[in-house]
PDB file of N, CA and C in Angstrom:
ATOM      1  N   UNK A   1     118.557 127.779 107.066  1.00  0.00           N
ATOM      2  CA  UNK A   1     117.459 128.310 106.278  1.00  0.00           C
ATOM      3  C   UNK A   1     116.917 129.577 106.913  1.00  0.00           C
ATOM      4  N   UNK A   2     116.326 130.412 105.816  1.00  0.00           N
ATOM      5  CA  UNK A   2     115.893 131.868 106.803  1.00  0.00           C
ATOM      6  C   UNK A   2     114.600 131.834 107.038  1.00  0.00           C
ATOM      7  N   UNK A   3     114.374 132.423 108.118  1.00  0.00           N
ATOM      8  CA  UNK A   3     112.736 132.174 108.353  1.00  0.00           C
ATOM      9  C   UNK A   3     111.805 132.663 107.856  1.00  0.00           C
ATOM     10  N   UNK A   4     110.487 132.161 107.828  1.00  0.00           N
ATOM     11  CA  UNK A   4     109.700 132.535 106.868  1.00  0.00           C
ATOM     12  C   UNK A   4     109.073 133.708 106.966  1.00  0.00           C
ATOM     13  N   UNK A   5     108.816 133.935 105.709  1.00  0.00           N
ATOM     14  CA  UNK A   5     108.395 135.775 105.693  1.00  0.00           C
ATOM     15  C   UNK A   5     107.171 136.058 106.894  1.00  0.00           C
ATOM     16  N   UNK A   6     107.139 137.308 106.671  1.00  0.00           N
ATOM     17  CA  UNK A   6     105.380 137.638 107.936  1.00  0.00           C
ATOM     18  C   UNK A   6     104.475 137.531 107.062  1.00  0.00           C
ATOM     19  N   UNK A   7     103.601 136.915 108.026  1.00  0.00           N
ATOM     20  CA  UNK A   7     102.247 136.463 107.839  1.00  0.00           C
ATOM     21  C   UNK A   7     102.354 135.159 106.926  1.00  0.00           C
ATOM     22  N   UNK A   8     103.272 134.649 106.809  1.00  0.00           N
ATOM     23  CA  UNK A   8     103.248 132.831 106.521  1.00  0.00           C
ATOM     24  C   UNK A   8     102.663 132.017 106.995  1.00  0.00           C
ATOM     25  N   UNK A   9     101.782 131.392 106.544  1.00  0.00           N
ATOM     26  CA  UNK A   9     101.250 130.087 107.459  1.00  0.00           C
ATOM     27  C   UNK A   9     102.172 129.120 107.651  1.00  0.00           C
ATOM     28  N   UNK A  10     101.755 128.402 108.988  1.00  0.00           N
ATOM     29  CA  UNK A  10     102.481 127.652 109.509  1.00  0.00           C
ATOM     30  C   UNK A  10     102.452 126.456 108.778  1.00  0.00           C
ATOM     31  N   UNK A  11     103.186 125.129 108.363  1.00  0.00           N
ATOM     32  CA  UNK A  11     102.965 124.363 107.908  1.00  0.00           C
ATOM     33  C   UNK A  11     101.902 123.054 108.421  1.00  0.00           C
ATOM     34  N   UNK A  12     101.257 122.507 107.161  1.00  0.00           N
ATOM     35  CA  UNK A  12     100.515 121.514 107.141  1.00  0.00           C
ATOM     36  C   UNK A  12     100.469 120.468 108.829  1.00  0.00           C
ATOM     37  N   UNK A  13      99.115 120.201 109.236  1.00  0.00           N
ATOM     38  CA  UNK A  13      99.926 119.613 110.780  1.00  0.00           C
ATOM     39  C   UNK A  13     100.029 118.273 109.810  1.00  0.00           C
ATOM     40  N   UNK A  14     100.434 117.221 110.740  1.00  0.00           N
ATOM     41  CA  UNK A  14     101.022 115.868 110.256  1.00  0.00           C
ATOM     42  C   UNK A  14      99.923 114.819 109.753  1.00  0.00           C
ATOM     43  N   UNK A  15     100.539 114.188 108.670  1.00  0.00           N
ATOM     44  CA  UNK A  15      98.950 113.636 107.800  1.00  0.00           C
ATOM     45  C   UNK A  15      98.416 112.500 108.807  1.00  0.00           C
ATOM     46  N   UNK A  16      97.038 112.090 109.494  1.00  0.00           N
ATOM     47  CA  UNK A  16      96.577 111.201 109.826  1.00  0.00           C
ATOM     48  C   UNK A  16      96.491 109.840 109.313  1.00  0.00           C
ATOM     49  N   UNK A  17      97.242 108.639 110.280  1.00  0.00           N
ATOM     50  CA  UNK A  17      97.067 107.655 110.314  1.00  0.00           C
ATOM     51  C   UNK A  17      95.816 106.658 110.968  1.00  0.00           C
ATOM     52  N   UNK A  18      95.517 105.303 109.864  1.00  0.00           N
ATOM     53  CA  UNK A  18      94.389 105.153 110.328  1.00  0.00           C
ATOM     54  C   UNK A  18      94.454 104.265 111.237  1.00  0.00           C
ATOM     55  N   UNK A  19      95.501 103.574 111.578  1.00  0.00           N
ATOM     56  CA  UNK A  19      95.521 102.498 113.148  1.00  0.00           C
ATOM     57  C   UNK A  19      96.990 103.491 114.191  1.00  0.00           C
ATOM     58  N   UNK A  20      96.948 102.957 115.203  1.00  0.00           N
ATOM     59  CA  UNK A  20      97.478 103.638 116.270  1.00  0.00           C
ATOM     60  C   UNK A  20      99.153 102.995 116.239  1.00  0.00           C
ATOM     61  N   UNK A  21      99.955 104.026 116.351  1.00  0.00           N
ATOM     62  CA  UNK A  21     101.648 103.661 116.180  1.00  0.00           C
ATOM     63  C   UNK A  21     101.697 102.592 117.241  1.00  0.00           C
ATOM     64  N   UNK A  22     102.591 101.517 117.084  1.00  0.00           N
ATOM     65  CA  UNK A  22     103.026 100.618 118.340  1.00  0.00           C
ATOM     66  C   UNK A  22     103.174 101.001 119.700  1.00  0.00           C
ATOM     67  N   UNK A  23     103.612 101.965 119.367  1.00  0.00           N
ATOM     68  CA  UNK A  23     104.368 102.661 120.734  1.00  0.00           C
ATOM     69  C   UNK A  23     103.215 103.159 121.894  1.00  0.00           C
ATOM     70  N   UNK A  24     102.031 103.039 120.810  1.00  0.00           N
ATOM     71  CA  UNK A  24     100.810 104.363 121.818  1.00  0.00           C
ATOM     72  C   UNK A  24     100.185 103.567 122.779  1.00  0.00           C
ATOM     73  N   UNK A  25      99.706 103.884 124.081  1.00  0.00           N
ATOM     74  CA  UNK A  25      99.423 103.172 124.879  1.00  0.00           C
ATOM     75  C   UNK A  25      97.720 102.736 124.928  1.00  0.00           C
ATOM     76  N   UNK A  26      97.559 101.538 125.171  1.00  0.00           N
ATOM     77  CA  UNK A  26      95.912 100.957 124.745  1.00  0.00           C
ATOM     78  C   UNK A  26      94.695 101.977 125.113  1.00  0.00           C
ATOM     79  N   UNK A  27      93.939 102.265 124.084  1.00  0.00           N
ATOM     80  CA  UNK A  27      93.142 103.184 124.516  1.00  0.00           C
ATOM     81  C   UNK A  27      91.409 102.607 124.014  1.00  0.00           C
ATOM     82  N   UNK A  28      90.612 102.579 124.556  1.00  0.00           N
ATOM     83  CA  UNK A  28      89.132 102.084 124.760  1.00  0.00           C
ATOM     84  C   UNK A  28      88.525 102.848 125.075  1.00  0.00           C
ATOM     85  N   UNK A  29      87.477 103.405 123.990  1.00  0.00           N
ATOM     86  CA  UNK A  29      86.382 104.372 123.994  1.00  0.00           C
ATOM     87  C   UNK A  29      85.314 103.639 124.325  1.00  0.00           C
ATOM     88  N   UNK A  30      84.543 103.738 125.793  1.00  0.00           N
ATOM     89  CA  UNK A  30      83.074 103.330 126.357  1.00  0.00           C
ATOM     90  C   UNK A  30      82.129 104.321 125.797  1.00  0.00           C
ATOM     91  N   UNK A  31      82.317 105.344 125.534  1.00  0.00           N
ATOM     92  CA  UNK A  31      80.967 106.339 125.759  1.00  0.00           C
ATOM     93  C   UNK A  31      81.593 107.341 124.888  1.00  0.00           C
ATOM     94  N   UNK A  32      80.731 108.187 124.029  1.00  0.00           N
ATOM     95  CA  UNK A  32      80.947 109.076 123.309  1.00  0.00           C
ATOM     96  C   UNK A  32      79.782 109.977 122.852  1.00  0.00           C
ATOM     97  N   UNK A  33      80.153 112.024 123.104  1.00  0.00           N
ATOM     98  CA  UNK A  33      78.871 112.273 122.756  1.00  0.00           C
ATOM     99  C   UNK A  33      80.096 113.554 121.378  1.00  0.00           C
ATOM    100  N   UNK A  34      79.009 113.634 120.536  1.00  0.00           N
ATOM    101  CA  UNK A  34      79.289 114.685 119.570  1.00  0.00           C
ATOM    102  C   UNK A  34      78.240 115.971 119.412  1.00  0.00           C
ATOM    103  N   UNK A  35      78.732 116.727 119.085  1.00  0.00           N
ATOM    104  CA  UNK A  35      77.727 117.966 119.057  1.00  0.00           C
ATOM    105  C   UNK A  35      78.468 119.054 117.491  1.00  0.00           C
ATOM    106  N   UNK A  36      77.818 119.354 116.996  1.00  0.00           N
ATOM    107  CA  UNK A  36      78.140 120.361 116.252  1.00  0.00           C
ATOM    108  C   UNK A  36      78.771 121.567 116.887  1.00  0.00           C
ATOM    109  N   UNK A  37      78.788 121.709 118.258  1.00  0.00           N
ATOM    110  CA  UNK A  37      79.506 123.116 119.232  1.00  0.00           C
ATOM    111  C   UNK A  37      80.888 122.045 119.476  1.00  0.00           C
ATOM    112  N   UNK A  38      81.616 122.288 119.500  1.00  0.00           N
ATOM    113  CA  UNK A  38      83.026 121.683 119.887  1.00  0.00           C
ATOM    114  C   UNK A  38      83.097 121.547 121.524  1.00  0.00           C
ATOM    115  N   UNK A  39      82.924 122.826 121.845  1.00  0.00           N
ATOM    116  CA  UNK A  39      82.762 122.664 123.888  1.00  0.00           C
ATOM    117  C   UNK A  39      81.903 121.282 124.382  1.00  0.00           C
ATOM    118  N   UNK A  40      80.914 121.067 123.490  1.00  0.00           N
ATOM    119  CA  UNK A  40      79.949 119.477 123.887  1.00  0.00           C
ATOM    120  C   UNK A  40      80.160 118.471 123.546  1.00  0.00           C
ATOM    121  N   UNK A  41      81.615 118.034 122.886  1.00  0.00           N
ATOM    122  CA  UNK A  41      81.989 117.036 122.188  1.00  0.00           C
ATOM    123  C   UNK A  41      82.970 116.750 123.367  1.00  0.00           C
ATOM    124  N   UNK A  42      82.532 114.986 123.874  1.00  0.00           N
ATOM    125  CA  UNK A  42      83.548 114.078 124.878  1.00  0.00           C
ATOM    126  C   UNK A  42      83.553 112.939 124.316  1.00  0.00           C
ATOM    127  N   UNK A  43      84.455 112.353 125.298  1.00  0.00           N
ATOM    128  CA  UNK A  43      84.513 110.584 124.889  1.00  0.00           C
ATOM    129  C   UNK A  43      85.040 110.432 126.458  1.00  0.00           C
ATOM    130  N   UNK A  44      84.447 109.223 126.913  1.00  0.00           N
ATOM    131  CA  UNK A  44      84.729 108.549 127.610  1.00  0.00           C
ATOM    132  C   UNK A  44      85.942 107.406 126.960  1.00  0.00           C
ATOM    133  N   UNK A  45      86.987 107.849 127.672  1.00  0.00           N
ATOM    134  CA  UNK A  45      88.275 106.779 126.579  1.00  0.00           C
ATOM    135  C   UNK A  45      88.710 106.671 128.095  1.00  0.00           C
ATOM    136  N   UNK A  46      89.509 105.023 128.224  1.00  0.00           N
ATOM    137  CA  UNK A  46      90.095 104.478 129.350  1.00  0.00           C
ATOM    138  C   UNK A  46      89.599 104.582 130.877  1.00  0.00           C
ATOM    139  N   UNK A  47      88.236 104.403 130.519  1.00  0.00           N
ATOM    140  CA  UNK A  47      87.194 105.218 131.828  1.00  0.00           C
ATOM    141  C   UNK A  47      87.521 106.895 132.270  1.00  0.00           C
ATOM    142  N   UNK A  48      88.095 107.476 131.625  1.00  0.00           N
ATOM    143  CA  UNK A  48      87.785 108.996 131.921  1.00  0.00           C
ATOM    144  C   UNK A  48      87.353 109.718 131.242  1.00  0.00           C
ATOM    145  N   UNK A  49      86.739 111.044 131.577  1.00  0.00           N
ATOM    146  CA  UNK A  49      86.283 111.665 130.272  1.00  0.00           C
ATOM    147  C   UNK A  49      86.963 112.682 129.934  1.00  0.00           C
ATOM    148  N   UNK A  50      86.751 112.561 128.437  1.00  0.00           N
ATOM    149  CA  UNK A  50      88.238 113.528 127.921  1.00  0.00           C
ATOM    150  C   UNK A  50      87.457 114.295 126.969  1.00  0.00           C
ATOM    151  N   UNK A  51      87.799 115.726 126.972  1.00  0.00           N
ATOM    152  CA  UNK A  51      87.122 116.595 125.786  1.00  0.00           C
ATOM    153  C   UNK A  51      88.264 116.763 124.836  1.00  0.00           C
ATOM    154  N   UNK A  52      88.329 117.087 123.352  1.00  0.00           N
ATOM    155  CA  UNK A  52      89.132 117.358 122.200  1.00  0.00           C
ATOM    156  C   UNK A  52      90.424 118.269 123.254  1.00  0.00           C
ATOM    157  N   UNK A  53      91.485 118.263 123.039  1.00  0.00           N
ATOM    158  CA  UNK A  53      92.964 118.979 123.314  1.00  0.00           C
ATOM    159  C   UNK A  53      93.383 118.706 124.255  1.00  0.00           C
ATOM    160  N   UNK A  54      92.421 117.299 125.232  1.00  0.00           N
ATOM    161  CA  UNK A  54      92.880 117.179 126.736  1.00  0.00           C
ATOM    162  C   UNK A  54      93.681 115.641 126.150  1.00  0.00           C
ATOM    163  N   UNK A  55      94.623 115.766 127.271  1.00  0.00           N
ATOM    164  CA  UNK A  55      95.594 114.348 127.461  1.00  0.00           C
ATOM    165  C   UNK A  55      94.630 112.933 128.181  1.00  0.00           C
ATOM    166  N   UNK A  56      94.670 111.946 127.510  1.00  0.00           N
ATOM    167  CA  UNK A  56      94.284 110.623 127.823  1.00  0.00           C
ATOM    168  C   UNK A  56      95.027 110.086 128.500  1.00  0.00           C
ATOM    169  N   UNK A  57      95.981 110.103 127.988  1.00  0.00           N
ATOM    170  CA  UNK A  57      97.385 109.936 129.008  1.00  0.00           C
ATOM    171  C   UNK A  57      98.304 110.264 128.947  1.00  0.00           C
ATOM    172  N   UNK A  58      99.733 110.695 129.758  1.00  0.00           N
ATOM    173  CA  UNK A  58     100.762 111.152 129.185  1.00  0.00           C
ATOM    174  C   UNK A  58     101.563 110.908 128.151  1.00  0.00           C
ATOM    175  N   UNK A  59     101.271 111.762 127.477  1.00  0.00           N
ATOM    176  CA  UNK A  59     102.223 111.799 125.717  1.00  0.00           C
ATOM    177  C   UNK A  59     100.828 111.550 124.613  1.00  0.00           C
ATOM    178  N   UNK A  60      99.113 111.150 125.009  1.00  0.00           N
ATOM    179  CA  UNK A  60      98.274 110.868 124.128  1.00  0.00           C
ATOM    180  C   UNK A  60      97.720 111.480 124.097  1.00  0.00           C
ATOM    181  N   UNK A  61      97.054 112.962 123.196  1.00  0.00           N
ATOM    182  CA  UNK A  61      96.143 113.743 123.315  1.00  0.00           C
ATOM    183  C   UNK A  61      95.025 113.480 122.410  1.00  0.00           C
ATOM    184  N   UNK A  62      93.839 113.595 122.628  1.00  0.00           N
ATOM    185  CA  UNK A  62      92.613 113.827 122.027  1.00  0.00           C
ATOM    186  C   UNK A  62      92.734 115.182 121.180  1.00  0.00           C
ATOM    187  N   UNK A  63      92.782 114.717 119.888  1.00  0.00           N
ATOM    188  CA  UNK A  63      92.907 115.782 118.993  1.00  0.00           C
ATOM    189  C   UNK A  63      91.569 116.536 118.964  1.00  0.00           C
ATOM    190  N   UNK A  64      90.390 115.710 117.753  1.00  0.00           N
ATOM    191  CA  UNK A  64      89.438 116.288 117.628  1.00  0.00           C
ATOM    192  C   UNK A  64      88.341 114.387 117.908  1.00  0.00           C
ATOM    193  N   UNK A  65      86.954 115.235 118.107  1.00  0.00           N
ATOM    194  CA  UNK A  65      86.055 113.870 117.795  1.00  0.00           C
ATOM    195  C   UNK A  65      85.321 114.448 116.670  1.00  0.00           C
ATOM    196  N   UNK A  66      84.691 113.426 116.070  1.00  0.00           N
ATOM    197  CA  UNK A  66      83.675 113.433 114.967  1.00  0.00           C
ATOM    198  C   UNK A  66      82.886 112.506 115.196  1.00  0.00           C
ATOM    199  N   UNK A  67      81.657 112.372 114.524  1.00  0.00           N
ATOM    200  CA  UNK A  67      80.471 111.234 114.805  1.00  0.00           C
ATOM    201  C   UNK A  67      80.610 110.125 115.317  1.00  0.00           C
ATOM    202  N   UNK A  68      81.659 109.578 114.233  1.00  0.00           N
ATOM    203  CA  UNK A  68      82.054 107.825 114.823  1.00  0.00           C
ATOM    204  C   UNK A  68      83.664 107.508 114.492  1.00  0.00           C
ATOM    205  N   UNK A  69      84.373 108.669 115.022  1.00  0.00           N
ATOM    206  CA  UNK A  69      85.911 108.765 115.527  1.00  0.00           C
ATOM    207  C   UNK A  69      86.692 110.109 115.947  1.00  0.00           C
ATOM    208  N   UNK A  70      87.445 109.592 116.306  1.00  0.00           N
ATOM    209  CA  UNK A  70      88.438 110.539 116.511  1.00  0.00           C
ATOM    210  C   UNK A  70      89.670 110.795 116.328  1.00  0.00           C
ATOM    211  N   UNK A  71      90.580 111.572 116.444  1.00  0.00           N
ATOM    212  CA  UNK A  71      91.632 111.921 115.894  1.00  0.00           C
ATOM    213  C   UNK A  71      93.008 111.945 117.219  1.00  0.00           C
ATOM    214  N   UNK A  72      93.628 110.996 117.489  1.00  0.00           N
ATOM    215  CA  UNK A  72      94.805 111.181 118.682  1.00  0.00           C
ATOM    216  C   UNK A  72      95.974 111.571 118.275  1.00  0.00           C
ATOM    217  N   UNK A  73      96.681 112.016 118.773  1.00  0.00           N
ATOM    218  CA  UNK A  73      98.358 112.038 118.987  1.00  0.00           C
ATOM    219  C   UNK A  73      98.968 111.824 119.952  1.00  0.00           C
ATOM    220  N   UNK A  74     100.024 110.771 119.781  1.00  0.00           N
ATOM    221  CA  UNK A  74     100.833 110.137 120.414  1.00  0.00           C
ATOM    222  C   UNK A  74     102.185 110.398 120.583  1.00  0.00           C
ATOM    223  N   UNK A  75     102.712 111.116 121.126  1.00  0.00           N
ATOM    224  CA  UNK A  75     104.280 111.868 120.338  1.00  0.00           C
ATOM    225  C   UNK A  75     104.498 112.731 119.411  1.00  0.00           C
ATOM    226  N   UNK A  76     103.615 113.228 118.705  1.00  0.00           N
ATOM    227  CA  UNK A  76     103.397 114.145 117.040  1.00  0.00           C
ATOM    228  C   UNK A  76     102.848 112.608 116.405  1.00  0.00           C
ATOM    229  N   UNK A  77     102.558 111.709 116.466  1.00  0.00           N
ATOM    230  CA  UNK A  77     101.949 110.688 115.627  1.00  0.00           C
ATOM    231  C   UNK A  77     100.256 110.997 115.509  1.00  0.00           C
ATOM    232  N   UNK A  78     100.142 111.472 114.687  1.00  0.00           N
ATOM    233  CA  UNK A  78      98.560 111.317 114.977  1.00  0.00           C
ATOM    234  C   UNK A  78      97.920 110.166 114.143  1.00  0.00           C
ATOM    235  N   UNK A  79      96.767 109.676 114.710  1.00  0.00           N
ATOM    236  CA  UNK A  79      95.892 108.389 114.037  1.00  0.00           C
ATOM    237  C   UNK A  79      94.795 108.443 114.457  1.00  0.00           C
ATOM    238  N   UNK A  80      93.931 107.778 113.652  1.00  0.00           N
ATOM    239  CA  UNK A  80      92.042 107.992 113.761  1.00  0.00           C
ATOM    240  C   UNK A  80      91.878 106.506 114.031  1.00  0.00           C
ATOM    241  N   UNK A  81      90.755 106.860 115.344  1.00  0.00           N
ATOM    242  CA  UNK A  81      90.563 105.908 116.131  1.00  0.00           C
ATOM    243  C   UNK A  81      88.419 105.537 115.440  1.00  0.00           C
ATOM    244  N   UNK A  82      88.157 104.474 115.295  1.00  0.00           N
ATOM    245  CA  UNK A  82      86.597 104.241 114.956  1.00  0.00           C
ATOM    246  C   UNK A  82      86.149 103.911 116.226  1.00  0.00           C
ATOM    247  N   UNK A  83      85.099 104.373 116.703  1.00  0.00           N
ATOM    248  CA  UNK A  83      84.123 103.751 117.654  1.00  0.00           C
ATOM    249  C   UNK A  83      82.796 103.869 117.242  1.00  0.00           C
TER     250      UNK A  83
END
């Protein structure tokens, strides 16, 4: 296939799932703060604290948080977590 013209957007990221793939490793949110600024948004997940784009653990990233969840990926799997 030929590549896409300039200035193409990149495609759609991958649609969110609402429980976590088998494969992903156990994850437990203690503490969570949200802010309308993105830089002030954490979660305390697996006793550490993790801000949105940082790794929870290897291969699990903290996508985004919102009020009362958040968004992980596990391999390119992403799924929304409730706390």
């Amino acid at each position: 296939t030929p590549p896409p013209p300039a200035g193409a957007t990149a495609a759609p990221s991958a649609p969110v799932a609402s429980g976590a793939p088998a494969s992903a490793p156990p994850v437990k949110v203690t503490g969570a703060t949200y802010s309308d600024n993105p830089a002030h948004r954490m979660l305390i997940v697996n006793g550490k604290i993790v801000m949105e784009g940082q790794q929870i653990e290897p291969g699990l990233t903290l996508e985004v948080i919102t009020p009362h969840s958040a968004v992980l990926n596990h391999q390119g799997s992403r799924f929304n977590i409730n706390y």
